[in-house]
Protein backbone atom coordinates (compact mmCIF):
# COMPACT_ATOMS: atom_id res chain seq x y z
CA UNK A 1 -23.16 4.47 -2.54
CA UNK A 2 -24.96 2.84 0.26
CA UNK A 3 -22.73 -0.19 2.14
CA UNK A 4 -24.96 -3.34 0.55
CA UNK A 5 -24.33 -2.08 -2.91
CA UNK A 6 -20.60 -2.82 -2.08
CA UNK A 7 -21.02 -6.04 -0.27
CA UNK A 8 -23.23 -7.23 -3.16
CA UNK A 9 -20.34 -6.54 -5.42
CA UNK A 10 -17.77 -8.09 -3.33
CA UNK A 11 -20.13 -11.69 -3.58
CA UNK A 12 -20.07 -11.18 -7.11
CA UNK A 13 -16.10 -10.88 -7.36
CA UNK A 14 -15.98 -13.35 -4.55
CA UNK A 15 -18.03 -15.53 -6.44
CA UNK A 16 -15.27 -15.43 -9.64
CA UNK A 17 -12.66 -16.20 -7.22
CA UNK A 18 -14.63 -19.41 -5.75
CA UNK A 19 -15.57 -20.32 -9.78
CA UNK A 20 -11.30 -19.71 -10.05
CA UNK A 21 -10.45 -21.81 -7.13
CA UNK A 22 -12.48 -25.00 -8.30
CA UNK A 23 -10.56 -25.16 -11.32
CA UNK A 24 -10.61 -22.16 -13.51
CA UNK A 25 -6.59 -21.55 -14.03
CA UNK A 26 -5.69 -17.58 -14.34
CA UNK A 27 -4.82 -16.54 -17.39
CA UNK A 28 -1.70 -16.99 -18.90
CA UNK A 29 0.04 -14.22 -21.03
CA UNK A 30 -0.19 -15.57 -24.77
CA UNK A 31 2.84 -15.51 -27.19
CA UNK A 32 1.78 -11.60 -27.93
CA UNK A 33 4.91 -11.67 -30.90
CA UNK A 34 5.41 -8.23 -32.30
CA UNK A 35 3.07 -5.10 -32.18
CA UNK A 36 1.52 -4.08 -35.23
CA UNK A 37 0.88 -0.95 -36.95
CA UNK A 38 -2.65 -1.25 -36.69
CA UNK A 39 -5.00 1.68 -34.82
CA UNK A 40 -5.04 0.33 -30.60
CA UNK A 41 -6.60 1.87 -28.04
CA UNK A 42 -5.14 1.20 -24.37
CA UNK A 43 -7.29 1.98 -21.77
CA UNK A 44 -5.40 2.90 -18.37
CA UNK A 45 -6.54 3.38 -15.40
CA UNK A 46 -4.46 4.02 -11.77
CA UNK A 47 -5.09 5.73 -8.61
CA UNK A 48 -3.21 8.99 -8.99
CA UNK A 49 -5.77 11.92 -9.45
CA UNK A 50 -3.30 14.89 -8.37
CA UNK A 51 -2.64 17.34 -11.23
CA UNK A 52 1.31 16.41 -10.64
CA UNK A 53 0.74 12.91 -11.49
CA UNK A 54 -1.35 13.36 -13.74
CA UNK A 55 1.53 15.57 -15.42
CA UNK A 56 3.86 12.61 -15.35
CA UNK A 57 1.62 10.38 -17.12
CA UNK A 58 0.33 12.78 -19.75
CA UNK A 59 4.06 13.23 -20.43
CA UNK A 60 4.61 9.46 -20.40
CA UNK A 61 1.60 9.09 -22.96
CA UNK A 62 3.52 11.64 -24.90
CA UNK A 63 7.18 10.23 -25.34
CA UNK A 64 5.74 6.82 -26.00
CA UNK A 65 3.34 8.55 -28.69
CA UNK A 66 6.23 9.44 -30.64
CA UNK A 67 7.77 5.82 -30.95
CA UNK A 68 3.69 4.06 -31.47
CA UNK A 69 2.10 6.65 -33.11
CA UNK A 70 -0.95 4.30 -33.82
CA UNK A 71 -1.23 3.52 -30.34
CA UNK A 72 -4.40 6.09 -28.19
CA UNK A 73 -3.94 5.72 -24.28
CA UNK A 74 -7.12 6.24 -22.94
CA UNK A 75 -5.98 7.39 -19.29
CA UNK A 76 -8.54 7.36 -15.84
CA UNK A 77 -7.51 8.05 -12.29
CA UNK A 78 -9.18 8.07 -9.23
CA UNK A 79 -7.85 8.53 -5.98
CA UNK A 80 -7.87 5.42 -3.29
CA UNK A 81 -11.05 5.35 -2.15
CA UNK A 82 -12.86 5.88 -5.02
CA UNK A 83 -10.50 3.16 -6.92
CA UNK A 84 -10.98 0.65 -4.85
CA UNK A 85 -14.61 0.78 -5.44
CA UNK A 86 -14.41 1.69 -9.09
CA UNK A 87 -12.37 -1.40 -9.58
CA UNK A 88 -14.21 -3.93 -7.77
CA UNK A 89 -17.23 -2.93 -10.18
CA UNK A 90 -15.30 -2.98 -13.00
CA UNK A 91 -13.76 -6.44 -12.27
CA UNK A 92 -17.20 -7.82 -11.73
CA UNK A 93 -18.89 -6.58 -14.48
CA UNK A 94 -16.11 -8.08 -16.72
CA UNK A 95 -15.34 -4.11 -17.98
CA UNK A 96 -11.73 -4.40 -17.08
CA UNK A 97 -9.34 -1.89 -18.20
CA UNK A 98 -6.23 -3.09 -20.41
CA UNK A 99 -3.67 -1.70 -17.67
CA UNK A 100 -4.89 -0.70 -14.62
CA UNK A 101 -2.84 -0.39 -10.86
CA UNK A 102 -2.66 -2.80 -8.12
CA UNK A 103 -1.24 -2.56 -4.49
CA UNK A 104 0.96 -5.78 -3.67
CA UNK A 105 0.11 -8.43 -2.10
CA UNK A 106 -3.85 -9.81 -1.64
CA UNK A 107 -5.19 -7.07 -3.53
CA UNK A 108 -3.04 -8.25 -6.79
CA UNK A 109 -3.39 -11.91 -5.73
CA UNK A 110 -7.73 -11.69 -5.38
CA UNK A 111 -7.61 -10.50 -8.95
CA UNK A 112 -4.81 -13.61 -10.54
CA UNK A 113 -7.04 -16.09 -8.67
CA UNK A 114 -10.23 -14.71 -10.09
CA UNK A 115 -8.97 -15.08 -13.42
CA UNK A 116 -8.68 -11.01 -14.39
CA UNK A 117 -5.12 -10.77 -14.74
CA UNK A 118 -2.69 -11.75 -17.76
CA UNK A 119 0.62 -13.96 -16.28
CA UNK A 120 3.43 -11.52 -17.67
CA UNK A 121 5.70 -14.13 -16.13
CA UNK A 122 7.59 -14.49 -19.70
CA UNK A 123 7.11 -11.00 -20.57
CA UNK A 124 9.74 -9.99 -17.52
CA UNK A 125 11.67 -13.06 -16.90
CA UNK A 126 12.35 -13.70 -20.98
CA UNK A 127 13.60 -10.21 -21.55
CA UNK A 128 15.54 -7.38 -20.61
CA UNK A 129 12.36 -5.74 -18.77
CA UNK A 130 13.74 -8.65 -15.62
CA UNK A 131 17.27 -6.25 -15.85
CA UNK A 132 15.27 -2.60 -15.82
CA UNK A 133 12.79 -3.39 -12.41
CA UNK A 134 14.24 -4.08 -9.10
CA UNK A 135 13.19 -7.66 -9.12
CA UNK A 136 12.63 -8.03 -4.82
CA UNK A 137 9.67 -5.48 -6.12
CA UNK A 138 7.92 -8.02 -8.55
CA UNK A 139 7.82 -10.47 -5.33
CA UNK A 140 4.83 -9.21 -3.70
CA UNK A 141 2.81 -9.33 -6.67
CA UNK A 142 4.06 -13.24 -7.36
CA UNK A 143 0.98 -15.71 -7.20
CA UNK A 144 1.92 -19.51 -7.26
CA UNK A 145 5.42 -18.77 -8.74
CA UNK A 146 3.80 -16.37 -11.20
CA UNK A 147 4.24 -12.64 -12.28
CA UNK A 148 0.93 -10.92 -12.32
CA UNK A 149 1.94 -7.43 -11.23
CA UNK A 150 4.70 -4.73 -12.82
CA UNK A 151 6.55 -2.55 -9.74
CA UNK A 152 5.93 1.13 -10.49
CA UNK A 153 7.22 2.48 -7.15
CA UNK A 154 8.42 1.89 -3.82
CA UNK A 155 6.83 3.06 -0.67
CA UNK A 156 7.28 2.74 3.05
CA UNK A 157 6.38 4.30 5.91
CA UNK A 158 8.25 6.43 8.80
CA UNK A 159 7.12 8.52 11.46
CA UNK A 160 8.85 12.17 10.86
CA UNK A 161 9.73 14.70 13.37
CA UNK A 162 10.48 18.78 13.52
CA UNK A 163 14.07 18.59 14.12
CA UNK A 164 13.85 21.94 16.00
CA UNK A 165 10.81 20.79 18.23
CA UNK A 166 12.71 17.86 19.40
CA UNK A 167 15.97 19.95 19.87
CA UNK A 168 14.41 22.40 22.36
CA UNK A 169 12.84 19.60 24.32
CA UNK A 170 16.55 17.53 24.23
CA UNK A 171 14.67 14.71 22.82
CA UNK A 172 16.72 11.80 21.27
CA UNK A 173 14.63 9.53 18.66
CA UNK A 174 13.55 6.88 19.94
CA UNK A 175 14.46 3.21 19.22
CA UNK A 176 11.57 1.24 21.40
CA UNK A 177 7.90 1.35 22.53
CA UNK A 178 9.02 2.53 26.21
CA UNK A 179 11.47 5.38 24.83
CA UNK A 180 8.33 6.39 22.19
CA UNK A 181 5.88 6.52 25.01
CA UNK A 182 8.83 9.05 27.09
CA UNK A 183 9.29 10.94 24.24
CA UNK A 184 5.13 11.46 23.38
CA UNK A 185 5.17 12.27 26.90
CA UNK A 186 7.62 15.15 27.51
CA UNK A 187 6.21 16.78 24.49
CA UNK A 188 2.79 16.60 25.77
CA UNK A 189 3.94 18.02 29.08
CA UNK A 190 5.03 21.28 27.27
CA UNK A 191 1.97 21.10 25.47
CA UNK A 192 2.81 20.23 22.26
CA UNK A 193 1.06 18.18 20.69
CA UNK A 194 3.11 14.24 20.31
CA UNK A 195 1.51 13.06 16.99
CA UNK A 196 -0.70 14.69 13.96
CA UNK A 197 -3.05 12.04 12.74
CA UNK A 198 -5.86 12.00 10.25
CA UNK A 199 -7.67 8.65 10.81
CA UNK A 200 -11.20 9.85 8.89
CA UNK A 201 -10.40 7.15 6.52
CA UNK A 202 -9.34 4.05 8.57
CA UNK A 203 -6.13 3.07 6.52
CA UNK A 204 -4.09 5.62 8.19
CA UNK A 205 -4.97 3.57 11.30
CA UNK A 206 -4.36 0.23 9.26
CA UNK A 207 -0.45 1.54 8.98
CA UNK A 208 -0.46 1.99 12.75
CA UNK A 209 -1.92 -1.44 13.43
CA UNK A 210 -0.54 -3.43 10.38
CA UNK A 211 3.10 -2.72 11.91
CA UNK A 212 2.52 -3.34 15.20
CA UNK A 213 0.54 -7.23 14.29
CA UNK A 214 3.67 -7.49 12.09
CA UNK A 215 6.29 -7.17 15.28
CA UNK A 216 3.89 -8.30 17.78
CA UNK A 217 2.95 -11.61 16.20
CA UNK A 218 5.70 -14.04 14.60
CA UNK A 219 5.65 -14.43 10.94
CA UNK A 220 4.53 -17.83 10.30
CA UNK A 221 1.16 -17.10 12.50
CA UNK A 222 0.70 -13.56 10.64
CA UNK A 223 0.85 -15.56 7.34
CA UNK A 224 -1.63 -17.88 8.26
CA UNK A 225 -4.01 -15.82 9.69
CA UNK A 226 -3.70 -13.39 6.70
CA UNK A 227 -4.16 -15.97 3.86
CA UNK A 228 -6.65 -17.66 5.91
CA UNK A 229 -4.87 -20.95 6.05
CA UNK A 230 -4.69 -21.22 9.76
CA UNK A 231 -6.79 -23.59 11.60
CA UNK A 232 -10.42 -21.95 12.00
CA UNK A 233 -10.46 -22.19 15.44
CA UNK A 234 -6.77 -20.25 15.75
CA UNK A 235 -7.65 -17.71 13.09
CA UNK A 236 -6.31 -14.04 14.50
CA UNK A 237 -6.32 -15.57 18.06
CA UNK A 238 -2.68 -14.44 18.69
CA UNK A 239 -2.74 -12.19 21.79
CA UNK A 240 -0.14 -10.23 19.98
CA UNK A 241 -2.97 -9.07 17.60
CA UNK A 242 -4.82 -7.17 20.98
CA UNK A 243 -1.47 -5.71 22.00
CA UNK A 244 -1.21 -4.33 18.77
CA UNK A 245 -4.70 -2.59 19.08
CA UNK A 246 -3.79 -1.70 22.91
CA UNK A 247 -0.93 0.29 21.97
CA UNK A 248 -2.61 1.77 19.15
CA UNK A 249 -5.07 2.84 21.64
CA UNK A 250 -3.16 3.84 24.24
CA UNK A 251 -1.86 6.74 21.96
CA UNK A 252 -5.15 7.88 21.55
CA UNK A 253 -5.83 7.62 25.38
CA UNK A 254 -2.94 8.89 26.84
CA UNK A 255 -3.68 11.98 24.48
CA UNK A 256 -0.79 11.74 21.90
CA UNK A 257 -2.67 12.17 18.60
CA UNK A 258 -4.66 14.96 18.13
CA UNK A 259 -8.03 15.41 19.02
CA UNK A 260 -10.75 14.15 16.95
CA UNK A 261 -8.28 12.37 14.86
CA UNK A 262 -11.22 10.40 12.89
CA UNK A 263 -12.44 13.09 11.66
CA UNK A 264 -9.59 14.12 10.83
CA UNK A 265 -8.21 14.02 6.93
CA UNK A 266 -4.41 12.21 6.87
CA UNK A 267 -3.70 15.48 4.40
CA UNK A 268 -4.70 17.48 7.29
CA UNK A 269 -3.04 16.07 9.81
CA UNK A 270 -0.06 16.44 7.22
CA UNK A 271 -0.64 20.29 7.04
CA UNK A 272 -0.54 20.35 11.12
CA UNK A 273 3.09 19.36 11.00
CA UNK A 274 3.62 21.35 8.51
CA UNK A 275 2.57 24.47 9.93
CA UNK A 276 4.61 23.14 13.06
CA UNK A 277 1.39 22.21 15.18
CA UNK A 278 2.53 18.85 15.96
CA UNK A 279 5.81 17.69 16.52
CA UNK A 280 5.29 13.99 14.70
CA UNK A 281 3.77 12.97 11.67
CA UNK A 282 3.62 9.48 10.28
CA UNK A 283 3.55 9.38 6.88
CA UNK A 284 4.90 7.62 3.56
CA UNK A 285 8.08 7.91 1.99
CA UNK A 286 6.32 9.56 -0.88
CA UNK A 287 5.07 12.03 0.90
CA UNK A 288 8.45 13.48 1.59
CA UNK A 289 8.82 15.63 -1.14
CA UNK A 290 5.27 16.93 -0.18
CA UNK A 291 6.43 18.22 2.98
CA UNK A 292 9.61 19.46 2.14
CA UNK A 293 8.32 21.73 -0.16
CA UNK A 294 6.75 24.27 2.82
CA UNK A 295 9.60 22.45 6.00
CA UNK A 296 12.75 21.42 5.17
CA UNK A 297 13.53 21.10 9.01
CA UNK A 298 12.10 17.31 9.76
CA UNK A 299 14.18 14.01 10.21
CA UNK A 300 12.53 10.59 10.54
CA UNK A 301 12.68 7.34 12.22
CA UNK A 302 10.83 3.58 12.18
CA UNK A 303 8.10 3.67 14.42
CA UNK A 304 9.21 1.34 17.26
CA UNK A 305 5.60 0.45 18.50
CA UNK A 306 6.97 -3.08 17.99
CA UNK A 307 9.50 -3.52 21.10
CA UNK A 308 9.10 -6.74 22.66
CA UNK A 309 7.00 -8.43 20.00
CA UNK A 310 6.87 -12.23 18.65
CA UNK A 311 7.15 -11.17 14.92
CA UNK A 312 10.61 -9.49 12.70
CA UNK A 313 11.25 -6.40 14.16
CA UNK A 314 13.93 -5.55 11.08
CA UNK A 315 10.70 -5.43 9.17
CA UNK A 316 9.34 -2.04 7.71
CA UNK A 317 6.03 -1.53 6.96
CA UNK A 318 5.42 -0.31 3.19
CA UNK A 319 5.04 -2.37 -0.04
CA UNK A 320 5.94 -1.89 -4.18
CA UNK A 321 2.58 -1.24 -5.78
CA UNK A 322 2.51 -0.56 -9.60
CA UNK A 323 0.10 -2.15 -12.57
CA UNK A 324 -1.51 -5.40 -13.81
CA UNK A 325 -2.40 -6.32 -17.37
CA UNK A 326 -6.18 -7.37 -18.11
CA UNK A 327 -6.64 -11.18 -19.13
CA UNK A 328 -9.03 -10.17 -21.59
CA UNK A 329 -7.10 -7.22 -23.34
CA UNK A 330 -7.77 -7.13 -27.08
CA UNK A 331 -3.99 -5.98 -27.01
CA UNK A 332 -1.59 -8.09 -24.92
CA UNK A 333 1.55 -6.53 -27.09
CA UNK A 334 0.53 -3.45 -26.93
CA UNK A 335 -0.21 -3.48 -23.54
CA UNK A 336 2.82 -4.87 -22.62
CA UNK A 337 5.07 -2.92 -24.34
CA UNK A 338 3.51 0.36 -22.85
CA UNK A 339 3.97 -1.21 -19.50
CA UNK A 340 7.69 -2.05 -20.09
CA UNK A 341 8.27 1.99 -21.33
CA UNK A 342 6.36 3.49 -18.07
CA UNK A 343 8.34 1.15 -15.73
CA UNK A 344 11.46 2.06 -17.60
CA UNK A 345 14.65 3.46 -16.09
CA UNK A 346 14.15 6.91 -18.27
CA UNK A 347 11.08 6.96 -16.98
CA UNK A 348 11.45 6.15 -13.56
CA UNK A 349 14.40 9.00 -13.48
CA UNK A 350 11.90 11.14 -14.75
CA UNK A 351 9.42 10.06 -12.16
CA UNK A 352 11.65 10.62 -9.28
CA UNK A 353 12.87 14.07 -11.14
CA UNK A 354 9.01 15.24 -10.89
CA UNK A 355 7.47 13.85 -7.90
CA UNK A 356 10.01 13.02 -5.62
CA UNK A 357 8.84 9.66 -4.83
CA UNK A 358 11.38 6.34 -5.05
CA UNK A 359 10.58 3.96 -8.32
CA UNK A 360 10.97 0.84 -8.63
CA UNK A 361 13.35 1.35 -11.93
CA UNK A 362 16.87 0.05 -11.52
CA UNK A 363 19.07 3.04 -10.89
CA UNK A 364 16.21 5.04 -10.86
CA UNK A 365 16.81 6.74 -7.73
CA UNK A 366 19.73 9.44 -6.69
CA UNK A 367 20.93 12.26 -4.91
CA UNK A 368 21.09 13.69 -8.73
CA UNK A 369 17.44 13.65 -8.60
CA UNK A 370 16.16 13.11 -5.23
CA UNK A 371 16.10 14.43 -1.97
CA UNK A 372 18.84 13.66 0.62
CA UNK A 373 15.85 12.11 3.01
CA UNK A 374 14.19 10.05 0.60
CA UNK A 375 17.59 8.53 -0.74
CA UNK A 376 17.78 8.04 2.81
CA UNK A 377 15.03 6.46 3.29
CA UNK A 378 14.95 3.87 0.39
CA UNK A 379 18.35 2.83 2.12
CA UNK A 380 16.60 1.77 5.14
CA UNK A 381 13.76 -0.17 2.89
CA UNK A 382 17.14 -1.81 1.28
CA UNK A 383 18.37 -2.28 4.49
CA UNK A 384 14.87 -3.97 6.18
CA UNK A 385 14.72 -7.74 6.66
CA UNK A 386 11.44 -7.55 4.37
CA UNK A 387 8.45 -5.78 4.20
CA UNK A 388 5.16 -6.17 5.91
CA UNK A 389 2.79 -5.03 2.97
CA UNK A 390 0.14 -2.52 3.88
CA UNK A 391 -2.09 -4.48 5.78
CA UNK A 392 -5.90 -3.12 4.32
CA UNK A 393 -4.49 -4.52 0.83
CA UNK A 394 -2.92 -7.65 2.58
CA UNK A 395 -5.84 -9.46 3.67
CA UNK A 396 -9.71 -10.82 2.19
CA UNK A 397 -11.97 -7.20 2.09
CA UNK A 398 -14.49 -9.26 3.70
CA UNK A 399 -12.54 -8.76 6.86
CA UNK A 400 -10.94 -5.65 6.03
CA UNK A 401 -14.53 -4.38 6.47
CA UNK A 402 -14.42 -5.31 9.63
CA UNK A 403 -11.14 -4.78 11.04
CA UNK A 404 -10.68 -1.25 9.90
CA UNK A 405 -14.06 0.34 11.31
CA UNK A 406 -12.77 -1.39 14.70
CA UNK A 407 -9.42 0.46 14.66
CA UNK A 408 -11.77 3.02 14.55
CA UNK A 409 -14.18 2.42 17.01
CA UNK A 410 -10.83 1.19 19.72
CA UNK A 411 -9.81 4.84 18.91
CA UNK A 412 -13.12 6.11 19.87
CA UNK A 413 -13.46 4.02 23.04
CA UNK A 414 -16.63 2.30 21.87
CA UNK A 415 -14.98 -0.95 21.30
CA UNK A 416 -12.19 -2.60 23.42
CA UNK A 417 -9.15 -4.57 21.68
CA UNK A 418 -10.31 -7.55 22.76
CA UNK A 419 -14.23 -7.19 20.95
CA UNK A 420 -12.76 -6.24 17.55
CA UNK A 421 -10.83 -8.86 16.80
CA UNK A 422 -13.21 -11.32 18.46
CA UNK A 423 -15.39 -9.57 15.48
CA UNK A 424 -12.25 -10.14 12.99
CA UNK A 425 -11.85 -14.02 14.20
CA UNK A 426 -15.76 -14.71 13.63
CA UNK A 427 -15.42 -12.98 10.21
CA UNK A 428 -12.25 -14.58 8.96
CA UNK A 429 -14.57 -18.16 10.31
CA UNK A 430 -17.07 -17.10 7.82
CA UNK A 431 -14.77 -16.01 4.37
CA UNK A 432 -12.44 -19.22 4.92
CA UNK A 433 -15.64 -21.59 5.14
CA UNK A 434 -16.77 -19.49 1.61
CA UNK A 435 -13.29 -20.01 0.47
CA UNK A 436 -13.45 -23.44 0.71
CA UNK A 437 -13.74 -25.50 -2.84
């Protein structure tokens, strides 16, 4: 689809949201009572494509089938392009699916504000659903005191490294910028390559940046700037925000990632450290299992691109992302109650049995059923002062749109640091003003 299509459907959602803000409360979750034996159809759609996944859910469909034999789940995935766009249309043309995923943070929030999402405040907190979810995970998807958003899993993201690479070069990991920047060096001086990275799609560079403006810039300011409540003249005018994009691009520069890392696929980039090409890869804590199935020789560590920095550096950059109930489902019990089962312990066990990757089920997670790495890592999320939610779901797509394609354009030495997020300050200008009741 061409770009304008997109922007034109971002005024029209933007347009709820502005209809929302000048007095149009989101909805609230209605006193569902008990399901009925009635025929219902739940339509469900999430961002998980992969025949693996798609596995898991058929086999979640199943089980529940057996307990609500009159309820049909319609299922839809797309992978994360493709369902961000699909669900921008859908939200604007009022076609919104019963259950259907969310990232944390903004991306949740944009949709309770506009109106499209059923409070399930009571549904958790009134019930024994609030003892089954890790409730820190709910937080992010929390809008004025409210629960909008179900925790399906828990991600976060570490740079990992070939264990043997590193031994033959007697490399230590690395706990700052300046012993990162040693370490990228001494591998490119016995030409290995430092870093595999895919940046064709410009999240992967979003991960890189979004953790640096989190450590480089204090919290309060990052807050502002993200949720747009800053002053107009200070918006993103942190100098922390062009060290961040400095040190993204002097990785590039200096010749650490790969060449031609935007046209690059992240899955490719993944296969390059898999096959032992590069000696670094950073990647999500889901993606673990992924790579241990071909190398079982990799450790990990936090990226420390942070050192020195305004902003938490005990945070970890990652979020809970999971599903959202439609305010205008014909079903809200229904709905609900197929929610509860697929963010259940049982299932969650099951979830981490099949795909390796953390849920956000209490007691979901163990070395009975998971890797030693990825129990490993969901210490060090426990273990983080917080989280700084991926940033390209964090913050208004109006500037998204602008921010990422710069990360891309610093990488490819058409833009400097210092233009892009002049770009991103004029931009963020222009959505608060539109914000504005």
């Amino acid at each position: 689809m061409k770009k304008s299509f997109w922007v034109l459907i971002s005024i029209v959602l933007l347009a709820s949201m502005m209809l929302t803000a000048c007095g149009t409360p989101a909805t609230e979750a209605p006193t569902t009572g008990e399901t009925t034996d009635e025929k219902v159809t739940i339509r469900f759609f999430h961002k998980w494509p992969e025949p693996e996944q798609l596995d898991f859910y058929n086999f979640v469909i199943a089980e529940y089938g057996k307990t609500h034999p009159n309820v049909t789940i319609e299922m839809e995935a797309a992978s994360d392009e493709a369902y961000k766009d699909k669900i921008r249309i859908l939200m604007a043309s009022g076609d919104v699916p019963d259950i259907y995923f969310s990232w944390a943070g903004e991306f949740s929030w944009k949709f309770a504000r506009a109106g499209q999402a059923l409070d399930l405040t009571d549904a958790v907190l009134n019930s024994d659903w609030k003892d089954k979810i890790v409730m820190s995970a709910v937080e992010p998807f929390k809008n004025d005191g409210k629960i909008y958003g179900v925790p399906m899993r828990i991600n976060a993201k570490f740079m990992v490294y070939n264990k043997a690479i590193f031994a033959e070069n007697n490399l230590a990991i690395p706990t700052t910028w300046e012993e990162f920047l040693a370490v990228c060096e001494t591998l490119k001086a016995a030409g290995i390559t430092p870093i595999g990275f895919g940046n064709e799609f410009p999240w992967a560079s979003a991960h890189y940046v979004g953790d640096l403006n989190a450590k480089l810039v204090d919290s309060a300011t990052l807050k502002a700037d993200y949720l747009l409540t800053a002053d107009a003249d200070k918006l993103f005018t942190d100098p922390g925000y062009v060290t961040a994009l400095a040190r993204f691009k002097e990785l590039g520069d200096k010749g650490y990632f790969n060449e031609g890392a935007n046209g690059i696929s992240h899955s490719n980039a993944r296969s390059s450290f898999i096959a032992g090409k590069v000696a670094m890869f950073y990647c999500e804590l889901e993606e673990f299992a992924t790579i241990d199935k071909e190398f079982k020789d990799f450790g990990f560590f936090q990226f420390p691109g942070g050192t020195g920095g305004n902003g938490d550096q005990k945070l970890i950059t990652g979020a809970p992302d999971g599903f959202m109930v439609s305010a205008n489902t014909k079903h809200p019990a229904e709905a609900i109650e197929f929610l509860k089962f697929v963010t259940s312990p049982e299932m969650g066990k099951e979830y981490v049995k099949r795909l390796g990757i953390p849920s956000a089920a209490v007691g979901a997670v163990s070395t009975d059923n998971a890797l030693g790495v990825v129990v490993d890592g969901l210490n060090q999320i426990n273990a983080a002062s917080g989280m700084a939610l991926w940033m390209d779901t964090d913050m208004n797509i109006k500037i998204v749109e602008v921010y990422l394609p710069g990360m891309q354009a610093v990488l490819g030495g058409t833009k400097t640091p210092e233009q892009v997020m002049q770009e991103v300050h004029d931009i963020a200008v222009t959505v608060q003003a539109e914000l504005e009741p």
